[in-house]
Protein backbone atom coordinates (compact mmCIF):
# COMPACT_ATOMS: atom_id res chain seq x y z
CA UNK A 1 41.01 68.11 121.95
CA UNK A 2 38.99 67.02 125.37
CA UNK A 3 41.61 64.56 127.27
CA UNK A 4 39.61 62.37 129.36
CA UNK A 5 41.97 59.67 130.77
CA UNK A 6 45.81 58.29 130.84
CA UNK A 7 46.29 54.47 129.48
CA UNK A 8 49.82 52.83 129.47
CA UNK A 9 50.44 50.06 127.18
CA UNK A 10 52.91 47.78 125.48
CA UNK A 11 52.33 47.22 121.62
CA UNK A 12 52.61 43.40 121.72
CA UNK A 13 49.66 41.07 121.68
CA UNK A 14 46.97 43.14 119.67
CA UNK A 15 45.00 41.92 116.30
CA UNK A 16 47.44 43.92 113.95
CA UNK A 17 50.34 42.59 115.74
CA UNK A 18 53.47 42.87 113.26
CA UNK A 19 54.60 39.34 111.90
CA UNK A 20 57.38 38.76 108.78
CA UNK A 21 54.45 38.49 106.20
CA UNK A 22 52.10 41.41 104.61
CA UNK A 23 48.94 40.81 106.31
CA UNK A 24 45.69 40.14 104.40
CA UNK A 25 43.09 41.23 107.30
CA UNK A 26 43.60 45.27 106.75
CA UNK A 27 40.00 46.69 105.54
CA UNK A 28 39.99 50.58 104.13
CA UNK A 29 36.81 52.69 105.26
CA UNK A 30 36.12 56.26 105.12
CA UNK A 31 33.51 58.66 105.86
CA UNK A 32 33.54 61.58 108.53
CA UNK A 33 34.54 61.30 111.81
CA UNK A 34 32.32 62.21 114.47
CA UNK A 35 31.78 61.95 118.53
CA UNK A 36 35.58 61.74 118.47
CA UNK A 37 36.59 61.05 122.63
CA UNK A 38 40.48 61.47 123.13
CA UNK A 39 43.11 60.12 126.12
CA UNK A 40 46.82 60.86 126.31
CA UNK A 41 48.34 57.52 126.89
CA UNK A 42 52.07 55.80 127.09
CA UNK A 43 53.25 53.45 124.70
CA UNK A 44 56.09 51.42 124.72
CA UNK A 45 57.21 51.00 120.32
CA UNK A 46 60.64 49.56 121.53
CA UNK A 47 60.26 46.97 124.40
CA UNK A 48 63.61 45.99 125.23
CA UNK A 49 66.96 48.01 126.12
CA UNK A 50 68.49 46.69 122.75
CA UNK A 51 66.00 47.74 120.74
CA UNK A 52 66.08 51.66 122.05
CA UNK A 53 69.73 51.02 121.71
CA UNK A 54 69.85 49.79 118.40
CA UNK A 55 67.17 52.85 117.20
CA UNK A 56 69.39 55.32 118.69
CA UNK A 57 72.32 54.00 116.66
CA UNK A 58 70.28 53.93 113.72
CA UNK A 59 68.85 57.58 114.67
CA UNK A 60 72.63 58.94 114.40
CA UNK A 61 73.39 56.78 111.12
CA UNK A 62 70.19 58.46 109.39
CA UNK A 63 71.26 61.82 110.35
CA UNK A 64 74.78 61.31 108.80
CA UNK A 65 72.82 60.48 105.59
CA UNK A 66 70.70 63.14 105.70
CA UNK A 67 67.33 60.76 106.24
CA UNK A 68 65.00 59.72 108.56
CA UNK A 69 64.70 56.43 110.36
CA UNK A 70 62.17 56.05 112.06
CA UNK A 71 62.38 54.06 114.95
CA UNK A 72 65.19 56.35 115.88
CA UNK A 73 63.03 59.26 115.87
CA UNK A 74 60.50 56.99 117.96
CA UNK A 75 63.70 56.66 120.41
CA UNK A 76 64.82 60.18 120.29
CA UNK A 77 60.52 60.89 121.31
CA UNK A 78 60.28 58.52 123.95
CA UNK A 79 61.35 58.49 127.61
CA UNK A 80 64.30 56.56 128.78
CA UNK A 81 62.29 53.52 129.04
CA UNK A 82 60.91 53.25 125.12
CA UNK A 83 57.51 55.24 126.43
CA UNK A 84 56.19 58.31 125.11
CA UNK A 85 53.04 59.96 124.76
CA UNK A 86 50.44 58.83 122.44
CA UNK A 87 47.05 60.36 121.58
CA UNK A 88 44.14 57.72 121.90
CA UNK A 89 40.93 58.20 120.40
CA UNK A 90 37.68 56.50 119.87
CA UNK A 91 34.42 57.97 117.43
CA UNK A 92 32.66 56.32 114.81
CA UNK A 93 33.33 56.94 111.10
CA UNK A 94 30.27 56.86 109.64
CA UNK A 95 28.32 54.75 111.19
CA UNK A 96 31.40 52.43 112.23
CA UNK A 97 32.94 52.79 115.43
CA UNK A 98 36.58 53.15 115.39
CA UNK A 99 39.83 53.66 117.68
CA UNK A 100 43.37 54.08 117.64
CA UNK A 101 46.19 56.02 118.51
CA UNK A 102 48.76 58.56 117.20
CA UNK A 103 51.57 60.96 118.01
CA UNK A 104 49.90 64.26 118.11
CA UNK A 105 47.22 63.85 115.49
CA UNK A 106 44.69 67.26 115.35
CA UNK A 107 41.93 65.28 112.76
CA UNK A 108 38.91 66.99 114.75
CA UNK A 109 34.52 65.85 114.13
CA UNK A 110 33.41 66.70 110.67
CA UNK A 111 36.44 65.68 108.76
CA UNK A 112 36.25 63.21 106.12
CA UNK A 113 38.99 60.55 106.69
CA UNK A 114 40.06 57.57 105.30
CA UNK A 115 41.50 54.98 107.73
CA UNK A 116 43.34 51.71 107.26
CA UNK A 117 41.85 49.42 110.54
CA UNK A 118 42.08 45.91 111.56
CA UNK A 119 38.52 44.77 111.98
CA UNK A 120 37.86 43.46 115.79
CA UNK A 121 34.92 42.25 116.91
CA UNK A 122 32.57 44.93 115.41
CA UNK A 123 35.49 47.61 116.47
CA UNK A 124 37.86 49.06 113.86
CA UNK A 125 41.05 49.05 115.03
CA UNK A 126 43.17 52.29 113.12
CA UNK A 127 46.61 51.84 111.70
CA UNK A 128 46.78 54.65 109.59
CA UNK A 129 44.41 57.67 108.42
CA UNK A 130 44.81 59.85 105.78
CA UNK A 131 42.61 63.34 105.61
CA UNK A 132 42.22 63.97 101.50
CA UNK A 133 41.30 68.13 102.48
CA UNK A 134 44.78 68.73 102.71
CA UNK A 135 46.61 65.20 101.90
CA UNK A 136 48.01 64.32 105.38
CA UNK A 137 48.81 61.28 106.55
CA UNK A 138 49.06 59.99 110.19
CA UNK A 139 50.92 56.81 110.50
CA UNK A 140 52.07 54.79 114.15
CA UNK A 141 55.61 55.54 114.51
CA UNK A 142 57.26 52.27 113.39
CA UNK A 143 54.91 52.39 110.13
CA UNK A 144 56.89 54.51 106.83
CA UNK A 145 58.30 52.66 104.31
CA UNK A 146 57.56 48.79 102.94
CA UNK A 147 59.65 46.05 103.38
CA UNK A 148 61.38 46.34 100.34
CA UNK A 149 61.86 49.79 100.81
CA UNK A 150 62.57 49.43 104.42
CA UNK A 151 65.40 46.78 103.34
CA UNK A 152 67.45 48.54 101.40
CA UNK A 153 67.12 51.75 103.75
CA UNK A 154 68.93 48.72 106.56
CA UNK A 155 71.42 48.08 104.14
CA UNK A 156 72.18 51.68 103.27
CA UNK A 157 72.84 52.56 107.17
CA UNK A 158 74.80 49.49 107.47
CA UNK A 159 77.29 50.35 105.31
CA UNK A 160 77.49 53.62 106.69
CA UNK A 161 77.68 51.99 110.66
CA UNK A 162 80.56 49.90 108.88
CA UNK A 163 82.46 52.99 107.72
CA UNK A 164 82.08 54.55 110.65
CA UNK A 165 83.52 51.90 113.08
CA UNK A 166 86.08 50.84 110.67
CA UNK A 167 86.86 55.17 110.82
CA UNK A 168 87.01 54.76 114.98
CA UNK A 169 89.10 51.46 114.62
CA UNK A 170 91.85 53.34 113.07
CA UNK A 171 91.84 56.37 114.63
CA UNK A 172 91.85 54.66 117.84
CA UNK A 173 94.76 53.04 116.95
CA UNK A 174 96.85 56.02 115.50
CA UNK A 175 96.09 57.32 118.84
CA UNK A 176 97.60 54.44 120.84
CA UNK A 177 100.38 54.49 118.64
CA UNK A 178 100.85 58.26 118.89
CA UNK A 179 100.67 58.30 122.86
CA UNK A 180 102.99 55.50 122.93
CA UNK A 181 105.30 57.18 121.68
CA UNK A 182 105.21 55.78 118.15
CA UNK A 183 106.25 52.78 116.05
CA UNK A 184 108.68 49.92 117.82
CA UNK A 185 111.57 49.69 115.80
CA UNK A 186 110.56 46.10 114.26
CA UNK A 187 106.88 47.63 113.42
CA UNK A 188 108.72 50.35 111.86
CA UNK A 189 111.26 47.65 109.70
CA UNK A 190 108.61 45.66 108.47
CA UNK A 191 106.73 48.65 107.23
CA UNK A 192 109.66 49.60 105.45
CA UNK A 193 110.83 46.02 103.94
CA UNK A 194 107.92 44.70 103.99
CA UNK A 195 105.47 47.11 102.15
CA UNK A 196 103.55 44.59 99.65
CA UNK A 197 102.76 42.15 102.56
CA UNK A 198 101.43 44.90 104.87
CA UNK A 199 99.60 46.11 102.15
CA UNK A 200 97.70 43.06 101.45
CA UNK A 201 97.40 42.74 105.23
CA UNK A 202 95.87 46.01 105.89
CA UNK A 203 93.61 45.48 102.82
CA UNK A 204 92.52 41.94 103.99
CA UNK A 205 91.72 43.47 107.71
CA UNK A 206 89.57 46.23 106.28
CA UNK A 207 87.53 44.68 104.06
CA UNK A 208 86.90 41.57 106.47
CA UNK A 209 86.13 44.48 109.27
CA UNK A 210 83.99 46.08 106.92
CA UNK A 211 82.31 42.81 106.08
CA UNK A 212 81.84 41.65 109.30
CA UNK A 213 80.55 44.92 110.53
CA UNK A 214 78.33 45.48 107.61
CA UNK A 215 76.64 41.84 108.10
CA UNK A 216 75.94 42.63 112.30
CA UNK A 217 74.55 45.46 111.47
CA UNK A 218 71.70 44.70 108.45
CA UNK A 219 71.07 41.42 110.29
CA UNK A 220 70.61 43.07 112.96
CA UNK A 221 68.58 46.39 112.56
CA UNK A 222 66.35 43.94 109.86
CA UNK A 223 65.87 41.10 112.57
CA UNK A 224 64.54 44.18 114.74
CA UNK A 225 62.22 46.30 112.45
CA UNK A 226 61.14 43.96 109.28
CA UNK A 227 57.81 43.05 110.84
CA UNK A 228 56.91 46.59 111.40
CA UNK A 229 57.64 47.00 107.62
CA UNK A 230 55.55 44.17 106.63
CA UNK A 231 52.77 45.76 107.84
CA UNK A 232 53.64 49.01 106.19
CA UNK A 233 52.94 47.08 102.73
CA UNK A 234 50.04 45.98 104.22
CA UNK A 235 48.77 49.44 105.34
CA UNK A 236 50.00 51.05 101.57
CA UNK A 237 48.55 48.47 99.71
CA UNK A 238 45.27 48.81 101.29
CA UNK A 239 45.20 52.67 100.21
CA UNK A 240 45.74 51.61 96.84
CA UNK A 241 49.54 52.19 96.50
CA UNK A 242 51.03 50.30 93.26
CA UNK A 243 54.10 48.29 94.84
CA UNK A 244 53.37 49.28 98.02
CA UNK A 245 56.68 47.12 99.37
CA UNK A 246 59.34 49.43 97.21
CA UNK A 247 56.84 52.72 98.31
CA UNK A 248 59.27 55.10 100.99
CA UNK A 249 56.42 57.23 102.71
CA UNK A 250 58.69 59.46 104.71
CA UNK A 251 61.06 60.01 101.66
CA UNK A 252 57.83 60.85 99.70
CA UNK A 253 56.80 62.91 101.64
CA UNK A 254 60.15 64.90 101.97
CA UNK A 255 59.77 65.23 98.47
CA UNK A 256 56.46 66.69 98.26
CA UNK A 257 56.86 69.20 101.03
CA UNK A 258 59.39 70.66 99.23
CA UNK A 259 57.12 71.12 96.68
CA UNK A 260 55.01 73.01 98.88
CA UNK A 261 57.46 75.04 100.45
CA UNK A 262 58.65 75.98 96.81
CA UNK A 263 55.25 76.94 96.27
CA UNK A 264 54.78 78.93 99.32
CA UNK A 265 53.08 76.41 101.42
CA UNK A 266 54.27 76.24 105.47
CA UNK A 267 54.20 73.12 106.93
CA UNK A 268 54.91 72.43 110.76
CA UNK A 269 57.89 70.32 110.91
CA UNK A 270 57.62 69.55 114.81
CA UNK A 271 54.84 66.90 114.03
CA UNK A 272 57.06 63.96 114.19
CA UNK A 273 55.50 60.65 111.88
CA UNK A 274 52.89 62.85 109.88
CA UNK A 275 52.94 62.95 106.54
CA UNK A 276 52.52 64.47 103.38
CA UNK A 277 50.83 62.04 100.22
């Protein structure tokens, strides 16, 4: 692909800007793609400290799950300031012309494509295209699962962050107590005499720690990524997807490559936020 010039940017401020509603603006063309003009270019998904912060945490809380979240992996991708290389295009599909941007798409002229776009003053504006010869799908990076889906995937990992700093808690504190030389005597009494009241107490601790965790956490990662999401159910419904807001694309996707693989089918698992349909 010819490379013809750098661009930085910050996704904020555009037509398909993210808001907490599905948007109704989304139009679905198709045709082939042809005088297709690319650019490398840096893009900044997560604009703030907290928000590469919070994706990282979220990156590690997939991982222990065994799933992907995806604005971790668009952390994990990016420099140390939220930027990381995008792939910017411009052509005309059919006889529309169209731009975007993705992470290492290789659609090349000829190939019939059908794109999700926000329509922009005569321009169409690419959010997602898939390519039906071999049923790939290129989404942006914070795009793969609706809100529904999305939802219960922050509730899922919030648990999990719960467990997991309710786990440090006490083995933080059977440290302290170990290099402390142990249990003061009247600790060590009212464990003994005591044993239904520190019971109670230790159960009323946890589960309020666990509460309180859990809450932070889905408020939280939700208050940080549910836009995105919104326009996820957007992007699926436009394709045609039936309940687009419950639809998981990466998980779907998982599922179906397996399918290949079982069927002798290779597929390149370095592309990061391409995916199967």
């Amino acid at each position: 692909m010819k490379r013809l010039r750098t661009h930085e940017a910050v996704n904020e401020g555009t037509p398909q800007q993210a808001s907490d509603q599905v948007p109704d603006n989304l139009a679905l063309i198709s045709g082939e793609i042809h005088g297709l003009q690319w650019w490398n270019g840096r893009e900044a998904f997560l604009n703030t400290q907290s928000d590469q912060q919070m994706a990282r945490a979220g990156s590690l809380l997939a991982a222990a799950a065994g799933e992907m979240f995806t604005a971790g992996n668009l952390s994990l991708a990016s420099s140390d300031d939220g930027a990381f290389e995008m792939q910017y295009f411009s052509g005309k599909l059919g006889d529309r012309p169209v731009v975007g941007r993705f992470y290492e798409p290789d659609f090349k002229d000829g190939d019939f494509l059908e794109l999700v776009a926000a329509p922009n003053g005569g321009v169409y504006e690419a959010l997602a295209v898939r390519r039906p010869s071999d049923r790939v799908m290129w989404l942006l990076p914070e795009h793969s699962a609706g809100h529904v889906a999305h939802r219960r995937k922050m509730v899922r990992y919030g648990w999990l962050s719960s467990g997991a700093l309710l786990a440090f808690f006490f083995g933080m504190l059977s440290y302290v107590i170990h290099e402390t030389g142990g249990m003061t005597p009247g600790l060590r009494r009212w464990l003994t005499n005591d044993y239904m009241e520190v019971l109670l107490t230790l159960m009323m601790i946890i589960a309020g720690t666990y509460w309180l965790c859990y809450r932070f956490f889905v408020v939280t990662l939700l208050s940080r990524t549910s836009r995105y999401a919104y326009m996820t159910t957007g992007i699926l419904r436009s394709f045609g997807y039936e309940r687009p807001e419950q639809v998981d694309v990466a998980k779907a996707s998982r599922q179906l490559i397996k399918q290949d693989l079982q069927a002798g089918k290779r597929w390149d698992y370095s592309k990061l936020f391409v995916y199967r349909y």
